[in-house]
Protein backbone atom coordinates (compact mmCIF):
# COMPACT_ATOMS: atom_id res chain seq x y z
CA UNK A 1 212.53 50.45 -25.93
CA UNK A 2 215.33 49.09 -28.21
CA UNK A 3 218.37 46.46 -26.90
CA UNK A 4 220.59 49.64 -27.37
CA UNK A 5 218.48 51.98 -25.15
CA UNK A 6 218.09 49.72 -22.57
CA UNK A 7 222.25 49.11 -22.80
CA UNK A 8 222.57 53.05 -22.33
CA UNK A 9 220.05 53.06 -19.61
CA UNK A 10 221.61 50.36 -17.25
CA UNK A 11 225.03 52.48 -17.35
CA UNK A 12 222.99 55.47 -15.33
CA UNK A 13 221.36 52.41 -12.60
CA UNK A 14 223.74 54.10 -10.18
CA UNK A 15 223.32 57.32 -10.28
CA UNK A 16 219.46 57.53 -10.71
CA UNK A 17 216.14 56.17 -9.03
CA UNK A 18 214.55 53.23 -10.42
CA UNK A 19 211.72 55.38 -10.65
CA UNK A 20 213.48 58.20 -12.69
CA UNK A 21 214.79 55.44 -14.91
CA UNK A 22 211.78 53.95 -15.62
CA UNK A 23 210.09 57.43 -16.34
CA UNK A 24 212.63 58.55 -18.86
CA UNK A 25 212.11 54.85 -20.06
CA UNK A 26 208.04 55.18 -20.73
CA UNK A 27 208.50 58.89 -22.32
CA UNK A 28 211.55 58.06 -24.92
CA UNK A 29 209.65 58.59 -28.31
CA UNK A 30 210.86 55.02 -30.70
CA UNK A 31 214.58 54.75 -32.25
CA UNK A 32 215.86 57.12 -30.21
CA UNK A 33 219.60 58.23 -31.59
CA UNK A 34 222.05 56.95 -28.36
CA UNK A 35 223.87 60.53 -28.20
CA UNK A 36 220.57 62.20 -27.87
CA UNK A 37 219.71 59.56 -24.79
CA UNK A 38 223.21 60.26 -23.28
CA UNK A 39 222.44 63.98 -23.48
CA UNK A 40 218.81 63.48 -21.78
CA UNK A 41 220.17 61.07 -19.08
CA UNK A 42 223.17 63.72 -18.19
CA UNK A 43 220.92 66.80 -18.14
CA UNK A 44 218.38 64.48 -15.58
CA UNK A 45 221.33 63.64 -13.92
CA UNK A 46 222.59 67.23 -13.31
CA UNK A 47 218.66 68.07 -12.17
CA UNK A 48 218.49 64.88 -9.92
CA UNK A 49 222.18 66.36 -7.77
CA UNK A 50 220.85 69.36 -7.79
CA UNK A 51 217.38 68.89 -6.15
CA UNK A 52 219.07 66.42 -3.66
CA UNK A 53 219.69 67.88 0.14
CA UNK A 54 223.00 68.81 0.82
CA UNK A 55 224.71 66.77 3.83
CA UNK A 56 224.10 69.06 7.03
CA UNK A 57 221.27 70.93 5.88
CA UNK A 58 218.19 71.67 8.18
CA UNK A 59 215.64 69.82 6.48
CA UNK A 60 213.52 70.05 9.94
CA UNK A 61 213.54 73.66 10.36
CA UNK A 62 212.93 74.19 6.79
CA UNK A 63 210.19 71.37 6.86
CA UNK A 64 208.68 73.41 10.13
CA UNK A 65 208.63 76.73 8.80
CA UNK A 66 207.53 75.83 5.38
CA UNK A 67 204.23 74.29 6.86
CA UNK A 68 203.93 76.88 9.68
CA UNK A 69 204.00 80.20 7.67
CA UNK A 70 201.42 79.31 5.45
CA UNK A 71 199.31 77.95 8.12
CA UNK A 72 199.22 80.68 9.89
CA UNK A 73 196.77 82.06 6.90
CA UNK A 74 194.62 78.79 7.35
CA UNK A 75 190.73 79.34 8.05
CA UNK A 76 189.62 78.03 11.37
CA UNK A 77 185.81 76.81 9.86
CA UNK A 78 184.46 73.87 8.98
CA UNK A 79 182.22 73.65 5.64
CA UNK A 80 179.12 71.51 4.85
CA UNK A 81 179.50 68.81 2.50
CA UNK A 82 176.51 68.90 -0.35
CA UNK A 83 174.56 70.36 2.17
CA UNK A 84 173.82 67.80 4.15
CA UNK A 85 173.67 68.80 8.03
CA UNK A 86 175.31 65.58 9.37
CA UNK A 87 177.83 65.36 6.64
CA UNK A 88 180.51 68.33 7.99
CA UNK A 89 183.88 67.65 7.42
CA UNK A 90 186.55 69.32 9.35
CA UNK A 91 189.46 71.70 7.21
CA UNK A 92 191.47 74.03 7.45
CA UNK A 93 193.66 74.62 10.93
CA UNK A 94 191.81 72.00 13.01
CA UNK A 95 192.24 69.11 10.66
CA UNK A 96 195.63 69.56 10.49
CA UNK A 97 196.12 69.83 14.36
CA UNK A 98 193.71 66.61 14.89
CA UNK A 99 196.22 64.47 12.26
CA UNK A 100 199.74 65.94 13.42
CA UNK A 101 198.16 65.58 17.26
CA UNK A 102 197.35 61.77 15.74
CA UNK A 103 193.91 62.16 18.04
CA UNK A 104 192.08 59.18 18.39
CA UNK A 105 188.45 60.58 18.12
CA UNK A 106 188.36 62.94 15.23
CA UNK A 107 185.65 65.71 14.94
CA UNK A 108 183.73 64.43 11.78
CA UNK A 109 185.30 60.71 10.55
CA UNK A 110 184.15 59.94 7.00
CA UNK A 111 184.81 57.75 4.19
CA UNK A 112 184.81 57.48 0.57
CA UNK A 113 184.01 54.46 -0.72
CA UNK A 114 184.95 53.03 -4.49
CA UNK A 115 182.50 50.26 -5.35
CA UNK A 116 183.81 47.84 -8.77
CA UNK A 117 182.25 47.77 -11.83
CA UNK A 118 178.95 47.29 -12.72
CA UNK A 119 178.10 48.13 -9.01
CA UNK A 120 179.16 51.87 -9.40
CA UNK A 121 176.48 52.89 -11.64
CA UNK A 122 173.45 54.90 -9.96
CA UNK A 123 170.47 52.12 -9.10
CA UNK A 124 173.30 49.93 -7.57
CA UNK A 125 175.27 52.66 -5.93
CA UNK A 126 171.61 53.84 -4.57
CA UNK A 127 170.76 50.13 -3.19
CA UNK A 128 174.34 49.39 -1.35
CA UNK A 129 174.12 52.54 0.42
CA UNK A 130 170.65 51.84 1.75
CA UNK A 131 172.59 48.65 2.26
CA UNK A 132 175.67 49.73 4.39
CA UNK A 133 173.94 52.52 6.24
CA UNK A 134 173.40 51.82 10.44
CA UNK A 135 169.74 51.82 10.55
CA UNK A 136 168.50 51.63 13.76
CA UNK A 137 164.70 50.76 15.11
CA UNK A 138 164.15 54.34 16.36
CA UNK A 139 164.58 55.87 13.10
CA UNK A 140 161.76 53.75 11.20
CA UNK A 141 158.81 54.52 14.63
CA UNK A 142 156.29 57.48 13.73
CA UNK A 143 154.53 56.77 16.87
CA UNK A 144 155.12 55.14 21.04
CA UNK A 145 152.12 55.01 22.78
CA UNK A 146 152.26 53.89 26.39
CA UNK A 147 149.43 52.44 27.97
CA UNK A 148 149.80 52.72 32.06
CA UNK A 149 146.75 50.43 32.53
CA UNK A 150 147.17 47.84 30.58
CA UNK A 151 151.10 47.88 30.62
CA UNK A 152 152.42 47.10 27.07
CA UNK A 153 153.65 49.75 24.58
CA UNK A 154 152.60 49.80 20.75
CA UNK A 155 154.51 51.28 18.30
CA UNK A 156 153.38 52.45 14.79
CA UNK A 157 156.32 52.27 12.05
CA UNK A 158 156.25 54.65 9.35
CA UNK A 159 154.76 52.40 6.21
CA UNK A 160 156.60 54.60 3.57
CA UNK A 161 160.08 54.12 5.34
CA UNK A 162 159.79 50.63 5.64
CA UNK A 163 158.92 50.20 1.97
CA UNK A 164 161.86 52.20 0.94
CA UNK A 165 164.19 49.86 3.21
CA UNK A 166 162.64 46.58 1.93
CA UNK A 167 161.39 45.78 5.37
CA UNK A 168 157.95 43.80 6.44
CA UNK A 169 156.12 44.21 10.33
CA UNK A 170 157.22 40.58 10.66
CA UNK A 171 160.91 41.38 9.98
CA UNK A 172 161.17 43.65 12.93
CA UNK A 173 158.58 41.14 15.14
CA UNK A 174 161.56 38.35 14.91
CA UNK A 175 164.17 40.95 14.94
CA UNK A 176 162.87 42.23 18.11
CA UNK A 177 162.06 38.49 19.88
CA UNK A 178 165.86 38.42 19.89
CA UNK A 179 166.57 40.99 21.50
CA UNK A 180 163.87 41.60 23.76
CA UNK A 181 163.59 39.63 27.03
CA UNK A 182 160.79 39.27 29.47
CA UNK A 183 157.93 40.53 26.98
CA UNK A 184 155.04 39.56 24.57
CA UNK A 185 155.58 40.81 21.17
CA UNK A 186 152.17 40.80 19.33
CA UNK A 187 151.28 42.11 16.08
CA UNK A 188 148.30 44.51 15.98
CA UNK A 189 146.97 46.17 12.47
CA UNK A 190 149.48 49.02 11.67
CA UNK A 191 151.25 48.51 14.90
CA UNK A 192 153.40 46.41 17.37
CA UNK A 193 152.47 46.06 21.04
CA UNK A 194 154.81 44.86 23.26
CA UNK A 195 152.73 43.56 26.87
CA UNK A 196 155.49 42.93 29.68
CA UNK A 197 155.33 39.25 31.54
CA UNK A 198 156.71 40.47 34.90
CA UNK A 199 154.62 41.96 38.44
CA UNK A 200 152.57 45.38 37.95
CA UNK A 201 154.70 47.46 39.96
CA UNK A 202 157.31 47.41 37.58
CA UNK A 203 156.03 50.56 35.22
CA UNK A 204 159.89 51.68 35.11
CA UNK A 205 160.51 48.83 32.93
CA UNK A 206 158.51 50.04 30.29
CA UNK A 207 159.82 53.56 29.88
CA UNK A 208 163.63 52.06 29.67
CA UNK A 209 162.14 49.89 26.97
CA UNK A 210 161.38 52.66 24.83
CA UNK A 211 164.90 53.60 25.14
CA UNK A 212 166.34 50.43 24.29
CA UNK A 213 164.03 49.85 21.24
CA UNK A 214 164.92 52.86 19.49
CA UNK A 215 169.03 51.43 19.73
CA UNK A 216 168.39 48.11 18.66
CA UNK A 217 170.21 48.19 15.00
CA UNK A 218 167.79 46.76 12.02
CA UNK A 219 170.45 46.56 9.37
CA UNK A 220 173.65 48.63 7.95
CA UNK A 221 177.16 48.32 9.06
CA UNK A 222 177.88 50.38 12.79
CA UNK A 223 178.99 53.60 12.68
CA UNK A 224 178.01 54.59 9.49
CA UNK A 225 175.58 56.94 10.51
CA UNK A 226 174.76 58.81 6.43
CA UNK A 227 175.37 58.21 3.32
CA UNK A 228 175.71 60.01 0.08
CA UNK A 229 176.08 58.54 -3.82
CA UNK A 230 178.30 61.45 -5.52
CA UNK A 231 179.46 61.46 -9.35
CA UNK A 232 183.20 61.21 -9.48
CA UNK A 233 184.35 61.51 -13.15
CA UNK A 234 181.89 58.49 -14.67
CA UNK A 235 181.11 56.57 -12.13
CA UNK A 236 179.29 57.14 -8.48
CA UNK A 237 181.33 56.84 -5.07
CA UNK A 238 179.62 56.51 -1.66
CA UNK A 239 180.30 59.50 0.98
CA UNK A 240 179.75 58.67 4.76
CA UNK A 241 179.54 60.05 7.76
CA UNK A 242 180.95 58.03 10.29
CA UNK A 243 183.71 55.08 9.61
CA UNK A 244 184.17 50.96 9.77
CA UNK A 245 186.99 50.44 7.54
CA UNK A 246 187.41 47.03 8.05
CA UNK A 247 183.77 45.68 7.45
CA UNK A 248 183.43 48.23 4.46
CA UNK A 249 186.37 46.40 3.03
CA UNK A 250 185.04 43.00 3.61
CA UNK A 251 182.19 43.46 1.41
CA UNK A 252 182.61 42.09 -2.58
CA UNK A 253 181.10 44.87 -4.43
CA UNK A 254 183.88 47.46 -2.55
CA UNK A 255 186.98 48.41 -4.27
CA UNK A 256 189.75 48.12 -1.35
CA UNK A 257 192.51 49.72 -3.24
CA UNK A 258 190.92 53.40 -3.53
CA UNK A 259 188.02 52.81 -0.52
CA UNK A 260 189.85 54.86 2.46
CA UNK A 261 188.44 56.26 5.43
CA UNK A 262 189.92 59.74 7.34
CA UNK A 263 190.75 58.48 10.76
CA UNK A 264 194.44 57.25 10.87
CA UNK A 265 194.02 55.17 13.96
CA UNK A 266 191.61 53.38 12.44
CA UNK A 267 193.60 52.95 9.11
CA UNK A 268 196.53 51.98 10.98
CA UNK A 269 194.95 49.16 12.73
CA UNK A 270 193.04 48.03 9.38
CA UNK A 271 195.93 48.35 6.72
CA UNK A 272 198.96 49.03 8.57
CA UNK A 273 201.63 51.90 9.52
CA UNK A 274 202.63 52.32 5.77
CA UNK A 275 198.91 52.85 4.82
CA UNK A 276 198.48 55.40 7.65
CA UNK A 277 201.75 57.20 6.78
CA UNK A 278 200.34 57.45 2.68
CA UNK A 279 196.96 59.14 5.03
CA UNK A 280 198.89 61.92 6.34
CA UNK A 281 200.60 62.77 3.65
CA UNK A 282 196.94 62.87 1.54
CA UNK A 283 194.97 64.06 4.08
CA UNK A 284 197.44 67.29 5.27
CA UNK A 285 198.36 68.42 1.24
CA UNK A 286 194.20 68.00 0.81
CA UNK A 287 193.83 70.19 3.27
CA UNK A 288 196.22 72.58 1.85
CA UNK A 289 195.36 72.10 -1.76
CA UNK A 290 191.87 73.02 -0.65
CA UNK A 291 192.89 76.41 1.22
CA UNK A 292 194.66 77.54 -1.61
CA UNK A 293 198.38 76.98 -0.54
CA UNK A 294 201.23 75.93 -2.10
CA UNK A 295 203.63 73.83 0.47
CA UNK A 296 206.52 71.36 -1.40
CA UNK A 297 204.76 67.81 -0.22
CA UNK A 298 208.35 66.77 0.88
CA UNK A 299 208.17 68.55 3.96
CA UNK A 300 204.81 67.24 5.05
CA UNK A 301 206.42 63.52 4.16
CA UNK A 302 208.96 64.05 6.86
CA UNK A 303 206.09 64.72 9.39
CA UNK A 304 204.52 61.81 8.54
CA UNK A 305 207.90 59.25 8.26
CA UNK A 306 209.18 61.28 11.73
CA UNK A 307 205.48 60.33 12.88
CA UNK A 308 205.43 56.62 11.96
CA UNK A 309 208.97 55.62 12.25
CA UNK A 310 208.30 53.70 15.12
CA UNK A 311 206.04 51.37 13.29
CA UNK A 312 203.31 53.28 15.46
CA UNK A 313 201.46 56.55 15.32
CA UNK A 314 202.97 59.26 17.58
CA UNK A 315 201.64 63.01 17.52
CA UNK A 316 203.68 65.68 17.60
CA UNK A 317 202.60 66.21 21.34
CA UNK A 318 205.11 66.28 24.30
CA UNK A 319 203.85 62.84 25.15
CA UNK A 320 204.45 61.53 21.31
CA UNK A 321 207.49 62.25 19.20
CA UNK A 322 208.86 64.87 21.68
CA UNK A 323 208.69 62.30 24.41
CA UNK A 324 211.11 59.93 22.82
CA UNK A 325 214.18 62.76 21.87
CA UNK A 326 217.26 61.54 23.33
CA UNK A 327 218.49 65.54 24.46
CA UNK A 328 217.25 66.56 27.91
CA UNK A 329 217.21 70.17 26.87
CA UNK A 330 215.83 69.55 23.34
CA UNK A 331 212.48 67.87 25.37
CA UNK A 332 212.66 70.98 27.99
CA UNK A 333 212.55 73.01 24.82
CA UNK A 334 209.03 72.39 23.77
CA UNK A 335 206.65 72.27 26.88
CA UNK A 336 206.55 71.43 30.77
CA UNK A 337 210.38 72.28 31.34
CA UNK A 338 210.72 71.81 34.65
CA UNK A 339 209.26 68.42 34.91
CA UNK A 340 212.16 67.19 32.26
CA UNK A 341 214.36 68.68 33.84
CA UNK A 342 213.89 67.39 37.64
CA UNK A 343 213.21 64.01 35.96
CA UNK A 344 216.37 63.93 34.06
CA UNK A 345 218.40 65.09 37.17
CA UNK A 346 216.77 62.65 39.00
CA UNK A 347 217.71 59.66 36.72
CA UNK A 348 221.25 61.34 36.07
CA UNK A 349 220.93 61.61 32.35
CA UNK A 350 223.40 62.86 29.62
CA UNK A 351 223.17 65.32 27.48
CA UNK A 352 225.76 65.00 24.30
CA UNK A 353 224.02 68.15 22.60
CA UNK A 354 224.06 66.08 19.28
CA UNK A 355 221.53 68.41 17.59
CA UNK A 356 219.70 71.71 16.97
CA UNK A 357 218.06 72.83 19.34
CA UNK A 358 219.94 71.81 23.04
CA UNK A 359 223.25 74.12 20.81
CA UNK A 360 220.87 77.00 20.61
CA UNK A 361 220.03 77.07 23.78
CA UNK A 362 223.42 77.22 25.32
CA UNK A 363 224.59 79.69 22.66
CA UNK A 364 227.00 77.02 21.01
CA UNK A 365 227.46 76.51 17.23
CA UNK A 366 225.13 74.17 15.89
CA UNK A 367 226.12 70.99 13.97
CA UNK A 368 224.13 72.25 10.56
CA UNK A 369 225.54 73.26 7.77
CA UNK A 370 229.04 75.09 8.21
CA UNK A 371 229.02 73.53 11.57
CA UNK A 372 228.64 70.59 10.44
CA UNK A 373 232.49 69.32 10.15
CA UNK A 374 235.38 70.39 12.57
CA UNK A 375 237.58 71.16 9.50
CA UNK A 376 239.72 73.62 11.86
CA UNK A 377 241.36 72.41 14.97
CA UNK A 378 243.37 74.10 17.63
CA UNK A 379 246.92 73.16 17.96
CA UNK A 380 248.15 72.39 20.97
């Protein structure tokens, strides 16, 4: 951009975004004529004033009904992702309720991890998922046998599994010294048998064993239950079912600035209340994108600043957001009424019917709009 562009430009620093600015800035084709500029920057200007709110509108109610009416037409299933049974992911009506509820278990948490370059070509992609994914000692067993008599358990692995994972008998011997108290491991062709130290009686020892062998976890990060390489555009990304943000993020080969999981607790305590606030908003117009809607993502960004403005993540459940409105009536308003109401009677509270909805209810003009400023007064 030329010394007299820029000159023209810095004039309109006060009546436009830096963001606007710097768009018009990147688009301007070279040598630009400085009346044509002028003419641009004025006609942005006149868009910019008018897609501004005007002072006493009801961006709330307008943000409300907006995302209500069309989700009223939402679909209530879930749908398989690549048709993998344990890889459901929740849509439609009860996403959106689970993220504007801010619930801290979610139905089906998931991730989509980004890995750099050269790792997100296929043969890598293939190896760090086998890497990352929880694998636990049950899952590798084709056979328990428990022997009464002699009291020990063997177990036979499943030779083609272990190949696949890069794992040896021995591995899992030491692995399982470690955890294992009060037994012999010994290694027996094709199988492990485990013979317990303690008196004969105790034959209940050896059935919990069973239990607790097929928990202990072999390799793989916790929680990450599947995974699944997909092609995105020309490189692979890793699906998962399940979530661990914050060792997923710790690992080299992973790109941390497009690697995101779908649990906004778990975001928020990893990257913060601005990173869980950019979730909503993503997460909600996904939702909608995907049902076929078309909702102005302005409206869904005031859910999401009115649900993090307190640095934390409150739902918009009596005991989140609605909990902390300053109008008695206004909390009354949405559920439980009489407790509110006792409550606030109790503690002598106030009500200065600031806003919307405490007006309606007592059939007073509300301060929106034309009832915004007290232009008229009575004379006395």
């Amino acid at each position: 951009m030329s010394k007299l562009s820029e000159d023209t430009m810095k004039e309109y620093e006060d009546r436009l975004p830096p963001a606007l600015i710097q768009e018009i800035a990147a688009s301007l084709p070279a040598g630009i004529a400085k009346d044509k500029l002028i003419k641009i920057c004025d006609r942005v200007v006149e868009t910019y004033q008018k897609a501004r709110v005007n002072a006493g509108e009801c961006v709330g109610l307008v943000s409300a009904e907006s995302i209500g009416e069309p989700g009223t037409q939402m679909t209530l299933n879930t749908f398989h992702l690549a048709g993998v049974a344990e890889m459901n992911v929740t849509t439609g009506l009860p996403r959106i309720i689970e993220i504007f509820d801010a619930r801290k278990e979610i139905k089906t948490p998931m991730m989509e991890i980004y890995l750099k370059s050269p790792h997100n070509q296929l043969e890598q992609v293939k190896k760090f998922a086998t890497k990352i994914k929880e694998t636990l000692l049950g899952d590798l067993v084709s056979e328990y046998a428990l022997d009464i008599f002699n009291q020990c358990l063997a177990i036979t692995f499943n030779s083609a599994l272990l190949a696949d994972y890069g794992l040896s008998t021995a591995d899992l011997i030491k692995l399982m010294k470690t955890k294992l108290k009060g037994f012999v491991v010994e290694n027996t062709a094709g199988s492990i048998t485990l013979i317990q130290k303690g008196k004969p009686e105790e034959i209940k020892a050896l059935y919990n064993l069973k239990e607790k062998i097929r928990l202990v976890k072999v390799r793989g990060l916790k929680g990450i239950k599947q995974v699944l390489p997909v092609k995105r555009d020309e490189e692979y990304i890793i699906l998962t079912s399940g979530s661990n943000l914050k060792d997923v993020l710790d690992l080299a080969e992973v790109d941390g600035t497009r690697t995101f999981c779908n649990d906004v607790h778990e975001t928020l305590a990893v990257l913060g209340v601005e990173a869980a606030r950019s979730l909503i908003i993503r997460e909600v117009f996904r939702v909608i994108e995907e049902q076929g809607l078309n909702i102005d993502i302005r409206h869904i960004m005031l859910v999401a600043d009115i649900m993090c403005v307190s640095g934390l993540m409150k739902g918009i459940t009596r005991y989140g957001v609605v909990s902390e409105k300053a109008s008695v009536l206004a909390r009354a308003s949405f559920e439980t009424p009489i407790k509110h109401i006792i409550n606030a009677a109790l503690e002598g509270e106030i009500d200065y019917l600031t806003s919307v909805v405490e007006n309606v209810m007592i059939n007073q003009p509300v301060p929106l709009g034309t009832g915004l400023p007290g232009l008229v007064t009575k004379m006395r």
